[in-house]
Protein backbone atom coordinates (compact mmCIF):
# COMPACT_ATOMS: atom_id res chain seq x y z
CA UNK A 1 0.01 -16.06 -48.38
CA UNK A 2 2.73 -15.90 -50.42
CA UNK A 3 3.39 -12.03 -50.00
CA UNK A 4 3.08 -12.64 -46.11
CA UNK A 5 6.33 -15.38 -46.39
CA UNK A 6 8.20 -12.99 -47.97
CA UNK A 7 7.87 -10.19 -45.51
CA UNK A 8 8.53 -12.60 -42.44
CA UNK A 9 11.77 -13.68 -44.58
CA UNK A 10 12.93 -10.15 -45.75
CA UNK A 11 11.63 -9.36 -42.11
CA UNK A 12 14.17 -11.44 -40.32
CA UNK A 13 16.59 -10.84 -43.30
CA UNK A 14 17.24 -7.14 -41.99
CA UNK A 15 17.02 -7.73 -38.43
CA UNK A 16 20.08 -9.82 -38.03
CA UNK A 17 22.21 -7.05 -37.56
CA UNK A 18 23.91 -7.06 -40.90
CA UNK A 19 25.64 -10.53 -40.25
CA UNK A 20 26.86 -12.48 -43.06
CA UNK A 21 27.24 -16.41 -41.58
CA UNK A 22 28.23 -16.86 -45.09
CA UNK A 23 31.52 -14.72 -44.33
CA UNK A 24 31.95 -16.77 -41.05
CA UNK A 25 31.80 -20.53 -42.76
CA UNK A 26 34.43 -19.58 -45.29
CA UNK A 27 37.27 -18.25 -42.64
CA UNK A 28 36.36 -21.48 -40.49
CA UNK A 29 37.71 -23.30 -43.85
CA UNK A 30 40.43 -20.54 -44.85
CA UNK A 31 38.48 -18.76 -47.72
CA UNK A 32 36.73 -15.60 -48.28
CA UNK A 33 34.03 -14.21 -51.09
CA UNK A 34 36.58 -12.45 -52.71
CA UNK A 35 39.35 -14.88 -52.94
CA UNK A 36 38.31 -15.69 -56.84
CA UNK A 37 36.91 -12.90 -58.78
CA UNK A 38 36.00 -15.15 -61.58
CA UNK A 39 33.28 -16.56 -59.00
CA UNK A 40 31.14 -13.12 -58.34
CA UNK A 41 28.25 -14.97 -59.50
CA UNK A 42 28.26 -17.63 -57.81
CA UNK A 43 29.43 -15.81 -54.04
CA UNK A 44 26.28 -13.31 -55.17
CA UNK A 45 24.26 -16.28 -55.00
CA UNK A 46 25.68 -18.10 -51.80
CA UNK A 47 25.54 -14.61 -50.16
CA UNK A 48 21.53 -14.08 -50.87
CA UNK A 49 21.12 -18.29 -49.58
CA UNK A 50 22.67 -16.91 -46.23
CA UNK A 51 20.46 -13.69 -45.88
CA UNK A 52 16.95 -15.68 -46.54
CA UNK A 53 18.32 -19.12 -45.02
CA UNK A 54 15.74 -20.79 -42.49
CA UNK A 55 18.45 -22.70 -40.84
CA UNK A 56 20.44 -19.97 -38.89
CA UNK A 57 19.95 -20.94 -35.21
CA UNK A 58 21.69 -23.91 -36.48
CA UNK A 59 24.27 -22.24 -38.44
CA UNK A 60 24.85 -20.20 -34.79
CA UNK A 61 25.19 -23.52 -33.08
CA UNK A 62 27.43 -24.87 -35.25
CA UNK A 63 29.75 -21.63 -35.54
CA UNK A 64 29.60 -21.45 -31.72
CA UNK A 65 30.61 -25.25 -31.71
CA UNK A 66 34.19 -24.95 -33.34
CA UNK A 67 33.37 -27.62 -35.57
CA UNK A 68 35.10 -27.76 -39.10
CA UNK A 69 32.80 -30.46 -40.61
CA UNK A 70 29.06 -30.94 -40.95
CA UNK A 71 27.78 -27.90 -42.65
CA UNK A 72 26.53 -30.09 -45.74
CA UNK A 73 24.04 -31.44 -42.79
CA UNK A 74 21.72 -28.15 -42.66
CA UNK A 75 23.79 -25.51 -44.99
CA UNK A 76 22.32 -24.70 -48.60
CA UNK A 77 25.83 -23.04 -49.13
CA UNK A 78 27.83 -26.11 -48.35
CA UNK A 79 28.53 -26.92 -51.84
CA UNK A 80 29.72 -23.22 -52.28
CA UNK A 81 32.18 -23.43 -49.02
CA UNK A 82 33.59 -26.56 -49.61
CA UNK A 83 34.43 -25.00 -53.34
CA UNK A 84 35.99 -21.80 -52.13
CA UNK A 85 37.72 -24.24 -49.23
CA UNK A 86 39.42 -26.90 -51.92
CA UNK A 87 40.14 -23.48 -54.53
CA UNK A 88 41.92 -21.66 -51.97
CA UNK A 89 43.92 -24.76 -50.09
C-alpha cells in the first residue's frame, strides 16, 4: 500500500513537465530560490514540498488567478514564500 502511494506520487512527480510552482510563487512575491544562499536547506526542502504536493490543480488556479494573497490557504510552502518575500523586500 504504501509502495503503491509512492509510485502514484513520484508518478505524477515526473510527469509535470519539469515545472517548479515553487519557482512561480516566489516571482509572484519578488523572490527567487537563490536570492539567500545561506537558505539552501531550507529552498531544498520547499522545492521537494512542490514536486510531491497534492494540491497543484489548486496551486494552477491560483497562479492563473493573479492573486498575490492566499497561498497559506492550500500551500505547504507558504511559510517558505512569505520568508523569501519579507527577506528580499
Amino acid at each position: 500500500m504504501i509502495v503503491s502511494a509512492l509510485k502514484r506520487m513520484w508518478h505524477a512527480a515526473m510527469h509535470d513537465e519539469g515545472r517548479l510552482r515553487l519557482a512561480e510563487l516566489l516571482a509572484r512575491r519578488g523572490a527567487r530560490l537563490d536570492d539567500d544562499s545561506t537558505d539552501v536547506y531550507r529552498a531544498a526542502i520547499a522545492t521537494r514540498r512542490c514536486v510531491f504536493c497534492n494540491t497543484k490543480e489548486e496551486c494552477d488556479a491560483w497562479l492563473a488567478s493573479g492573486k498575490r494573497e492566499g497561498l497559506e490557504r492550500f500551500c505547504p510552502n507558504a511559510e517558505f514564500v512569505e520568508h523569501k518575500s519579507k527577506s528580499t523586500g
